[in-house]
Protein backbone atom coordinates (compact mmCIF):
# COMPACT_ATOMS: atom_id res chain seq x y z
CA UNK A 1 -88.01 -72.36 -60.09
CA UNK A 2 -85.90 -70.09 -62.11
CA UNK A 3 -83.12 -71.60 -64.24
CA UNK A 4 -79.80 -72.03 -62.49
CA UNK A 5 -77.03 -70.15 -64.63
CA UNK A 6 -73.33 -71.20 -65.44
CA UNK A 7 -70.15 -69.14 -66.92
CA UNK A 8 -67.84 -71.22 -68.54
CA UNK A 9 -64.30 -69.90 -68.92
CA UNK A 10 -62.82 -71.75 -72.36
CA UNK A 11 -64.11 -72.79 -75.86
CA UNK A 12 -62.36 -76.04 -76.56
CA UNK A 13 -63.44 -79.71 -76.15
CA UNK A 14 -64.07 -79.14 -72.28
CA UNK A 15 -65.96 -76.21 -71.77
CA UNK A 16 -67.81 -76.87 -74.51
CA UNK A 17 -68.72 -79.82 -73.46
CA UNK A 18 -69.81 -78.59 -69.95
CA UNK A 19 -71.50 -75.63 -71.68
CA UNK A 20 -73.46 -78.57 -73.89
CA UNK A 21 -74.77 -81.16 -70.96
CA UNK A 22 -75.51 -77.82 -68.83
CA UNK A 23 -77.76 -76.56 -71.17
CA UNK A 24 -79.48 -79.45 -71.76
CA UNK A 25 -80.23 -79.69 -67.94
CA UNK A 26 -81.53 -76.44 -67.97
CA UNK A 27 -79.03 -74.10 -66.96
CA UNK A 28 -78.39 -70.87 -68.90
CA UNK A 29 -75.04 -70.89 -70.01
CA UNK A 30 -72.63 -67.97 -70.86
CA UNK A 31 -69.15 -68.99 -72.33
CA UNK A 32 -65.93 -66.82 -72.18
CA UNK A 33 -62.95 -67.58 -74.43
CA UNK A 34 -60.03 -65.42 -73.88
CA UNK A 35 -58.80 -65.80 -77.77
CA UNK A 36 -60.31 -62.86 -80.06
CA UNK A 37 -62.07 -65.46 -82.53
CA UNK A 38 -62.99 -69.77 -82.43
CA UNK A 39 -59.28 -71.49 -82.40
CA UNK A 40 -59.47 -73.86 -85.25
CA UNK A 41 -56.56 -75.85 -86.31
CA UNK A 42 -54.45 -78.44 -83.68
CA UNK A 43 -53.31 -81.61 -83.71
CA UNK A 44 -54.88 -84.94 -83.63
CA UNK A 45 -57.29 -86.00 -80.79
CA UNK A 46 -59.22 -88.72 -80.58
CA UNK A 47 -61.97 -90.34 -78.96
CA UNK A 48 -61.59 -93.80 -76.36
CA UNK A 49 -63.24 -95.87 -74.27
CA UNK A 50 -66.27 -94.44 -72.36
CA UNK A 51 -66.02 -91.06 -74.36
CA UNK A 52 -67.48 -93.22 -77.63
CA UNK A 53 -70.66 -93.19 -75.24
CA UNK A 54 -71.17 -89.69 -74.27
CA UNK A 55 -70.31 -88.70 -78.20
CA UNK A 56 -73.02 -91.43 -78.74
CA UNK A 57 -75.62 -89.24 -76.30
CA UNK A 58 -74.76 -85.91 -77.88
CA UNK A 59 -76.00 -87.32 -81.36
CA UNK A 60 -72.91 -86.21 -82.55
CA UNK A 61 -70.95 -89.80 -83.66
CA UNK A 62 -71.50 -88.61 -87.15
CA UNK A 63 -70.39 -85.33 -87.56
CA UNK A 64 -67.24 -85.77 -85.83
CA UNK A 65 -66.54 -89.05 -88.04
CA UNK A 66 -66.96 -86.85 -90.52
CA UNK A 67 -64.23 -85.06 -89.98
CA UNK A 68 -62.21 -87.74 -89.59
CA UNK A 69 -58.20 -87.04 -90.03
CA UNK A 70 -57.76 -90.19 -92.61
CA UNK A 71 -55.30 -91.62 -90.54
CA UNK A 72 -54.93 -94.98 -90.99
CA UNK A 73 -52.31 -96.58 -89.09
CA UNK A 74 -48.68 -95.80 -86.97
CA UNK A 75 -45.62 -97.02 -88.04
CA UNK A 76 -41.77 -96.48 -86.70
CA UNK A 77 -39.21 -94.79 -89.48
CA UNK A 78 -35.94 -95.28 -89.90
CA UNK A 79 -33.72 -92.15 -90.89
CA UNK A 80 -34.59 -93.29 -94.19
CA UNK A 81 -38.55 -93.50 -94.39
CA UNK A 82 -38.37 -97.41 -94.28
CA UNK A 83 -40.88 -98.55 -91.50
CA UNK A 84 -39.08 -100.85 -89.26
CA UNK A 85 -42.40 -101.80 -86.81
CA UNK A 86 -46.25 -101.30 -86.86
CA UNK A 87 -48.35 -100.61 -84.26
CA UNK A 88 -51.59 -102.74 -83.99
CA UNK A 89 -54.95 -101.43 -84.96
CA UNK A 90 -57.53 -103.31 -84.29
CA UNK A 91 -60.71 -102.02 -82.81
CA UNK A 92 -62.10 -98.37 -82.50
CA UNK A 93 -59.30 -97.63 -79.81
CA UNK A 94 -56.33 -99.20 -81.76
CA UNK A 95 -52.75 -96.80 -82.15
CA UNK A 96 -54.53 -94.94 -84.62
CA UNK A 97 -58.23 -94.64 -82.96
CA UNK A 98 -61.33 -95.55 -85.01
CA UNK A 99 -62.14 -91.24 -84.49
CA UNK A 100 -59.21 -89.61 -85.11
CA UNK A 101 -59.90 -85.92 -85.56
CA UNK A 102 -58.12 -82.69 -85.27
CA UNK A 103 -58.79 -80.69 -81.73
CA UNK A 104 -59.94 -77.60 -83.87
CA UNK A 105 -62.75 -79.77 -85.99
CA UNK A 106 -63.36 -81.60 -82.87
CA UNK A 107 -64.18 -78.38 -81.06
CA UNK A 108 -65.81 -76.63 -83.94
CA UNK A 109 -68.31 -79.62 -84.23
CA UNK A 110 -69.38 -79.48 -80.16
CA UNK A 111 -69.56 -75.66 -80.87
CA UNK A 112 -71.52 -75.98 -83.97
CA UNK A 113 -74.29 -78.18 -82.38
CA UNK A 114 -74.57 -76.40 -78.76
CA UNK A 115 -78.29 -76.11 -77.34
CA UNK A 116 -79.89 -73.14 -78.19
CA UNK A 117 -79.61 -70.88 -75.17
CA UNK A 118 -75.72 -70.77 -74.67
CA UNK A 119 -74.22 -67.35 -74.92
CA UNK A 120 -70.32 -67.91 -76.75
CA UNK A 121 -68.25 -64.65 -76.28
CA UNK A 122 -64.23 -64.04 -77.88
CA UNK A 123 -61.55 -61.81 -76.67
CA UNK A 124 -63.15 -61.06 -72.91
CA UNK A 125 -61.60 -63.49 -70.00
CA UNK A 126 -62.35 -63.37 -66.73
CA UNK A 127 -60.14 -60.63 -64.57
CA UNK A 128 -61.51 -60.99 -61.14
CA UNK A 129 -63.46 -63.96 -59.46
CA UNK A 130 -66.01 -63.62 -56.27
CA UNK A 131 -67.21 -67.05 -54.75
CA UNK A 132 -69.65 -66.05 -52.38
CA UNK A 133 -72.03 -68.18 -50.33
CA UNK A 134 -74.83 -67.93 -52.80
CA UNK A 135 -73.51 -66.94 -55.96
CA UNK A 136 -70.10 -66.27 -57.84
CA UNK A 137 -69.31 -63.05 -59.75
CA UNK A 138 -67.43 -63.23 -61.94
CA UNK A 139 -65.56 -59.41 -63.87
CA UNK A 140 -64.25 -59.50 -66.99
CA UNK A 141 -61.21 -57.32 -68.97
CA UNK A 142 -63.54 -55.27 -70.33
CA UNK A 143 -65.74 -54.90 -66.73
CA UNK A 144 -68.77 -57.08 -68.06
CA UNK A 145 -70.02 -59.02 -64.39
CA UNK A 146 -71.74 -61.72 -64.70
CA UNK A 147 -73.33 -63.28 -61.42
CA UNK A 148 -74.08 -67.11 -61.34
CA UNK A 149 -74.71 -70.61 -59.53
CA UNK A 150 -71.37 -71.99 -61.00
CA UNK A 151 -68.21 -71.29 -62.54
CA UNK A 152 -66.65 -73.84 -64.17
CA UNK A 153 -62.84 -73.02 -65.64
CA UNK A 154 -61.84 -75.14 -68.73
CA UNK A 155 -58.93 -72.36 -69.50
CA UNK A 156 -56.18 -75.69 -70.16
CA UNK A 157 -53.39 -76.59 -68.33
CA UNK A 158 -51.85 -72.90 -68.09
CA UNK A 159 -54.98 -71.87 -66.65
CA UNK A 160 -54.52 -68.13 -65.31
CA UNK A 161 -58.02 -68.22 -63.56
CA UNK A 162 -57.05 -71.54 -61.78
CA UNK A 163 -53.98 -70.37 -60.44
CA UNK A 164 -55.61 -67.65 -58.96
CA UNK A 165 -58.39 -69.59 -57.50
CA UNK A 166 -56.22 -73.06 -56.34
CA UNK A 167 -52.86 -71.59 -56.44
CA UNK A 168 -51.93 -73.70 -53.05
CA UNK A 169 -53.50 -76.98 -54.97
CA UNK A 170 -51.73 -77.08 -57.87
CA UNK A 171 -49.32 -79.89 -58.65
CA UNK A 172 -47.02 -79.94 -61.48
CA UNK A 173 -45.51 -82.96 -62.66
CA UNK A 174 -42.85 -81.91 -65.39
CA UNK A 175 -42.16 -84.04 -68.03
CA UNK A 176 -39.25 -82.40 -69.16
CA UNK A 177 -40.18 -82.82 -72.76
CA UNK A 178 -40.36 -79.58 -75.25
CA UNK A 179 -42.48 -80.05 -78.17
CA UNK A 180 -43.49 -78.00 -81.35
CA UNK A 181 -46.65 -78.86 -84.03
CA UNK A 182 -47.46 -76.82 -86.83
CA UNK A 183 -49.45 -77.68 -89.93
CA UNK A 184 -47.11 -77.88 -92.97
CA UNK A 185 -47.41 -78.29 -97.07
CA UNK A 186 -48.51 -81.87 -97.92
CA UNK A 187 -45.82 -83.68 -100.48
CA UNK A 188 -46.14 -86.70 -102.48
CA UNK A 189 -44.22 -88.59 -100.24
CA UNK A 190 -46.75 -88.56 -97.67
CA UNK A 191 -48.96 -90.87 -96.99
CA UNK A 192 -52.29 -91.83 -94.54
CA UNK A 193 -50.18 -92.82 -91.89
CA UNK A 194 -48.62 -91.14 -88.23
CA UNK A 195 -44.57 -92.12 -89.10
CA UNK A 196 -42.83 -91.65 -86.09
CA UNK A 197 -39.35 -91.27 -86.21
CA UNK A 198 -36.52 -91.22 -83.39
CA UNK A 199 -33.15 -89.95 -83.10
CA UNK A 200 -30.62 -89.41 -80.72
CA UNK A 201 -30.34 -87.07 -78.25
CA UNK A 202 -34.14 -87.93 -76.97
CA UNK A 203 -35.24 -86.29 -80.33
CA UNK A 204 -38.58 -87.50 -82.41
CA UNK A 205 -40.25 -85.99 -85.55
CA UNK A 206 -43.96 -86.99 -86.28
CA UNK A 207 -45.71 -86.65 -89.27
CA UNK A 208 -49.29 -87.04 -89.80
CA UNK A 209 -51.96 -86.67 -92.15
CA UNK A 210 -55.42 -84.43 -91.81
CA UNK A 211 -58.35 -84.07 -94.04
CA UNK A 212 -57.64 -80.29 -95.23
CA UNK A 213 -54.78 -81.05 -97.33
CA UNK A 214 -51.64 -80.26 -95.41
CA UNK A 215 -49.72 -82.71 -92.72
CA UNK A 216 -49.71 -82.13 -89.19
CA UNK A 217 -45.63 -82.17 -88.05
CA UNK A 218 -44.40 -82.42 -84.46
CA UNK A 219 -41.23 -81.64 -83.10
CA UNK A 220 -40.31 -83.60 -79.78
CA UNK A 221 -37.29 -83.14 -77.34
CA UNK A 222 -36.49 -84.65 -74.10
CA UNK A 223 -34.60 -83.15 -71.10
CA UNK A 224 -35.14 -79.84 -72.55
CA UNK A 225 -35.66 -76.51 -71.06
CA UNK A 226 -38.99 -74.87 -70.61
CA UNK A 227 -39.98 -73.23 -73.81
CA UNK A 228 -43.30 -72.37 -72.88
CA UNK A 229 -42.58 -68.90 -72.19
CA UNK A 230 -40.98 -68.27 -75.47
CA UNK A 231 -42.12 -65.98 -78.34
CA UNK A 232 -42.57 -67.78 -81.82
CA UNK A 233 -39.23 -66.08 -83.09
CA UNK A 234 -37.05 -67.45 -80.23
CA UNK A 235 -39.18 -71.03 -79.67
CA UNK A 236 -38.36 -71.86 -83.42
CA UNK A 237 -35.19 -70.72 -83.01
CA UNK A 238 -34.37 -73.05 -80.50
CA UNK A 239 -36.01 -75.90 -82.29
CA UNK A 240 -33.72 -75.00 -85.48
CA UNK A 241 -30.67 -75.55 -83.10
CA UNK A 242 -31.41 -78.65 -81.69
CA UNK A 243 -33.11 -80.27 -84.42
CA UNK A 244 -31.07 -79.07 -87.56
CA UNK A 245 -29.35 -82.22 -87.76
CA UNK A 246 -32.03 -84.83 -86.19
CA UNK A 247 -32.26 -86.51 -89.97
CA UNK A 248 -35.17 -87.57 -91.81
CA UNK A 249 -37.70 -85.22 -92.72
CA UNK A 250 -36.72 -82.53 -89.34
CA UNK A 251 -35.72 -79.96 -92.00
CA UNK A 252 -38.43 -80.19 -93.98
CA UNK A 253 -40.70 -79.50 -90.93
CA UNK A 254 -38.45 -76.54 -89.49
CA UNK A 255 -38.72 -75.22 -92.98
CA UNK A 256 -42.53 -75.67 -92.41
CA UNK A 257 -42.68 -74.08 -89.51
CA UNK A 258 -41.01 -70.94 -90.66
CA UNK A 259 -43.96 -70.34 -92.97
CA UNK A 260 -47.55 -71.63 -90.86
CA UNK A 261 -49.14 -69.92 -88.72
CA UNK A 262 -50.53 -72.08 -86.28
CA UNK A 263 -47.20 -73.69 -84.45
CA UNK A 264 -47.46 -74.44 -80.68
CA UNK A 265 -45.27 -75.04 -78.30
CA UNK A 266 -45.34 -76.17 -75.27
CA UNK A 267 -43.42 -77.78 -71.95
CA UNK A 268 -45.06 -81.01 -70.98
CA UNK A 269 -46.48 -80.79 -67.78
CA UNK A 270 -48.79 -82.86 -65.75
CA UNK A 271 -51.62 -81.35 -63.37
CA UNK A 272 -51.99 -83.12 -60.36
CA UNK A 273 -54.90 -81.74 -57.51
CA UNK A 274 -56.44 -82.91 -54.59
CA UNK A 275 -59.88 -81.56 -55.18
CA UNK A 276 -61.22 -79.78 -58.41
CA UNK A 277 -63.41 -77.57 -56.76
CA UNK A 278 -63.76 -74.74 -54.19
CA UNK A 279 -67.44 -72.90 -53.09
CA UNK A 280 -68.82 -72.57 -56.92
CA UNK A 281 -66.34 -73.12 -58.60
CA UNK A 282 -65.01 -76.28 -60.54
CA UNK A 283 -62.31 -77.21 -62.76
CA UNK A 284 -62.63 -79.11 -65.81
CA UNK A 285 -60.27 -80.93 -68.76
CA UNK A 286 -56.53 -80.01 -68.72
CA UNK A 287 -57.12 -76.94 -66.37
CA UNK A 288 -57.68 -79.65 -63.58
CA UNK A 289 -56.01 -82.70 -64.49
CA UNK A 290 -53.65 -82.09 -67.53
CA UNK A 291 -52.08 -85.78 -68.55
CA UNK A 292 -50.45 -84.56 -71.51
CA UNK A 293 -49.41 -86.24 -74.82
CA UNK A 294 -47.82 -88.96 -72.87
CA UNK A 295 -50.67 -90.33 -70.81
CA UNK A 296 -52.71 -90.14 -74.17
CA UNK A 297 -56.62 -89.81 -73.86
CA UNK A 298 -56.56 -85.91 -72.70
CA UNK A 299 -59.89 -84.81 -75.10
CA UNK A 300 -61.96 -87.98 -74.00
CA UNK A 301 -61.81 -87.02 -70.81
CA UNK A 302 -62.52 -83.43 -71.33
CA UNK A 303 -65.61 -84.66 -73.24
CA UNK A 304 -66.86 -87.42 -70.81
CA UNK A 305 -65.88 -84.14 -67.61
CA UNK A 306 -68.73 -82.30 -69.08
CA UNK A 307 -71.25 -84.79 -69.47
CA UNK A 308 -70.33 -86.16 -65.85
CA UNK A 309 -70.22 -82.22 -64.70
CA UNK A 310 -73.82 -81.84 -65.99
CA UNK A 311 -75.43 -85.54 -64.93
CA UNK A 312 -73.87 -84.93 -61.04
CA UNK A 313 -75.48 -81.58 -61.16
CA UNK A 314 -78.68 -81.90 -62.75
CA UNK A 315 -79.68 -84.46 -59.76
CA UNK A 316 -79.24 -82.18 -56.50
CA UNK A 317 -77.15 -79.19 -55.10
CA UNK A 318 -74.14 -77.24 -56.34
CA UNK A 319 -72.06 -78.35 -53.49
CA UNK A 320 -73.12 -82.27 -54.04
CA UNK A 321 -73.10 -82.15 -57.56
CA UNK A 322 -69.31 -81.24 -57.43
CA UNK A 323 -68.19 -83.75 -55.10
CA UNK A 324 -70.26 -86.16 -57.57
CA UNK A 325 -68.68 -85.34 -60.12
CA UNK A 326 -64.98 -85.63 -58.31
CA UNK A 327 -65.91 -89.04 -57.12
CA UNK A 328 -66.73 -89.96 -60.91
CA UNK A 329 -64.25 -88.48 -62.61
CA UNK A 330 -61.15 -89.84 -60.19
CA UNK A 331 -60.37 -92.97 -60.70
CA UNK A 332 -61.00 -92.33 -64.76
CA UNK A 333 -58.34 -89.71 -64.10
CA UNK A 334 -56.10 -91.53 -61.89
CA UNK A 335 -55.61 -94.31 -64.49
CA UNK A 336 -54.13 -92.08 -67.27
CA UNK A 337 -52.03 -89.91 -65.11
CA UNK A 338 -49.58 -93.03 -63.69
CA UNK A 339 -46.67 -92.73 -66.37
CA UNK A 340 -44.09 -94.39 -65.05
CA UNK A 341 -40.60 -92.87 -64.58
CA UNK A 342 -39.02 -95.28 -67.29
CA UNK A 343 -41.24 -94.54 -70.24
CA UNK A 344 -39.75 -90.99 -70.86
CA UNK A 345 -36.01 -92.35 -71.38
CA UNK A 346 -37.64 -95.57 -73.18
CA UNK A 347 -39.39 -93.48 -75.43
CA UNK A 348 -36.77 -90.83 -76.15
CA UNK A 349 -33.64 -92.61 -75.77
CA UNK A 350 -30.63 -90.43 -76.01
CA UNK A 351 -27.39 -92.70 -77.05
CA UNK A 352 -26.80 -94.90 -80.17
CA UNK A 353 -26.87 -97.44 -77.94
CA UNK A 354 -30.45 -96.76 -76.64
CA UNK A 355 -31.76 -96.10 -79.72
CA UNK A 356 -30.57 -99.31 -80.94
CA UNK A 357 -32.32 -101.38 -78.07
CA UNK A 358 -35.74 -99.11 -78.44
CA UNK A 359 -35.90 -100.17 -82.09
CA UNK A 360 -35.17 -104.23 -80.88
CA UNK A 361 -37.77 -103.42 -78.41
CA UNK A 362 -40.24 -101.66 -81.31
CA UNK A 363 -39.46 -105.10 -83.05
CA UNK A 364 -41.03 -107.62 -80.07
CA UNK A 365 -43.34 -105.21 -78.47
CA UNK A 366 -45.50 -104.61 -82.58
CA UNK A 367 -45.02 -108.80 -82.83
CA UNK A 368 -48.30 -110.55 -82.97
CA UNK A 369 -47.67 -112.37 -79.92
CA UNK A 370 -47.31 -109.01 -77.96
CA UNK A 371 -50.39 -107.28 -79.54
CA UNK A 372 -52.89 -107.58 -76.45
CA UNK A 373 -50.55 -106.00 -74.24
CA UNK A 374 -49.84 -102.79 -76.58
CA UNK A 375 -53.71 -102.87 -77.65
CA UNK A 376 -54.42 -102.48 -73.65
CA UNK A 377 -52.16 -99.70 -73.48
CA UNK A 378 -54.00 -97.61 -75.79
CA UNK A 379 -57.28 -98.21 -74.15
CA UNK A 380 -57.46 -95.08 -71.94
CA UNK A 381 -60.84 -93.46 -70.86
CA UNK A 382 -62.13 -96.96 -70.24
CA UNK A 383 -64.39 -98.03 -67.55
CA UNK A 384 -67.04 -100.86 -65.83
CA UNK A 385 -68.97 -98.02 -64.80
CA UNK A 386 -72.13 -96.52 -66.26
CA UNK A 387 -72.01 -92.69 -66.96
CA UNK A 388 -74.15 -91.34 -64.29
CA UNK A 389 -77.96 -90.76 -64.78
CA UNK A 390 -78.56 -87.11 -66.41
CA UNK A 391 -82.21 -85.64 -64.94
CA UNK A 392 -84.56 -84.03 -67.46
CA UNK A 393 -84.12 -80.16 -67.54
CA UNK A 394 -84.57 -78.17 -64.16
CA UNK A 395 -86.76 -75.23 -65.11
């Protein structure tokens, strides 16, 4: 039997992922990334609940704890630096996770240890899709076609190749919530915790340390406009305006940002689908169910999707390996994605008034006697279930 053969559109946590479990089932794998070069850099990830397992199976628990952030705990800030609450963090899936890593190292490390076998290409996304019956083409920019048993598009949650494909599926949930990180100069006065710090007018700056020398900053805005679609000139721009006189350390970071060359911005915005695949193709990490910085847990999903991706296919057919791997995947899903309407003003109150009663709130909520409840929060990614059996390589 000749090996079955996958494409992979995108070269972060999920497609590697899928492009690692594939392989070692025996597919030959051929990865697309639309950016010219590996995207290192990004902001913290981490690693939760069932996720600790599949890192377990890769062999890679090591190498990505050794690239761990040095994060050691999350505290609330006061427009002075004084912490006025702590977050609990106890256990490997605390506030601040027992693998905290940035999304670039995280990546980087899945890249660095992919089966031999997997073809990685830069600067050459998919134009044109074919699902046929028995195989999908797929047509790049630069006219390369590639024919194979699967497509799987881990593109994130702008994905150009899933709105193509799913258009007519596509839910967004919008958040409402603008947000900016960048990497900016370290200073003495940081230190090896995430400070969080709120302000009114549904503002937050976050500052956090990583283990290359600088501190990763974040920028946070509720009831905003959609600033996705801006260039870097007019997104910082608008984050200068509204954030000039948020307090704290918000200058220093706008200052920051002027000068680094990694800032991101983006709209918050939840994807929400009724099925994740059509014919041969599948959708996987934030391309198919985006839960954004609010629901927490986004990269341990994308790493336990391509494990699942892999184990449902490596046991029978395209067609039932995909609803397999829906049926898995779900209720995993499901879990994360239910953010309640009230956390967004809770979290970003807007008056002095509300910003009074979220720090009274901080106060009883980081209390010992409230500790199980926030500690259960932060456990995303968890489940009862086993991972599903992986088969030995189909050759």
């Amino acid at each position: 039997m000749t090996a079955r053969r996958a494409v992979v559109s995108g070269a972060s946590i999920a497609g590697l992922s899928a492009a690692f479990w594939l392989r070692r089932t025996g597919w030959e794998v051929t990865v697309l990334e639309r950016a010219g070069a590996f995207r290192d850099g990004g902001q913290n990830v981490d690693v939760r609940g069932v996720a600790h397992e599949v890192l377990d199976r890769m062999g890679l628990t090591a190498a990505v704890k050794a690239q761990n952030t040095t994060e050691t705990a999350t505290v609330f800030v006061d427009a002075s630096g004084r912490v006025r609450a702590e977050l609990p963090t106890d256990g490997p899936d605390g506030a601040t996770a027992e693998l905290e890593v940035l999304r670039g190292d995280f990546a980087r490390t899945i890249l660095d240890h992919l089966p031999e076998g997997v073809e990685v290409g830069y600067g050459d996304p998919i134009a044109e899709v074919v699902d046929g019956q028995d195989e999908v083409e797929v047509t790049t920019r630069s006219g390369r076609v590639l024919r194979a048993d699967l497509l799987v598009i881990a593109e994130g949650v702008r994905s150009a190749t899933r709105d193509r494909l799913f258009g007519d599926l596509v839910g967004r949930r919008v958040l409402g919530i603008a947000m900016a990180f960048g990497t900016i100069p370290r200073t003495s006065t940081d230190d090896s915790r995430w400070r969080w710090y709120n302000a009114v007018g549904g503002r937050q700056v976050h500052l956090r340390p990583d283990n290359h020398g600088t501190t990763r900053a974040m920028l946070a805005q509720a009831r905003s406009e959609d600033v996705s679609g801006l260039d870097r000139a007019a997104a910082l721009a608008h984050f200068r305006a509204r954030f000039a006189d948020a307090g704290w350390e918000a200058r220093r970071v706008l200052d920051g940002f002027d000068r680094s060359d990694d800032v991101y911005v983006d709209h918050l915005t939840q994807i929400t689908m009724s099925t994740w695949h059509r014919g041969r193709v599948c959708l996987a990490g934030d391309a198919a169910w985006c839960v954004t910085p609010m629901g927490g847990g986004g990269s341990s999903l994308a790493l336990v999707g391509g494990y699942v991706l892999a184990a449902s296919l490596s046991t029978g057919s395209v067609e039932d390996g995909l609803a397999a791997y829906e049926e898995w995947m779900r209720p995993l899903v499901d879990d994360v994605q239910k953010v309640p309407d009230w956390v967004i003003p809770f979290a970003y109150p807007r008056t002095r008034v509300g910003l009074a009663l979220r720090e009274v709130v901080d106060k009883v909520m980081t209390s010992r006697l409230f500790a199980p409840i926030i500690a259960k929060v932060s456990q995303v990614a968890r489940t009862e279930r086993p991972l599903p059996p992986i088969a030995a390589a189909r050759t």
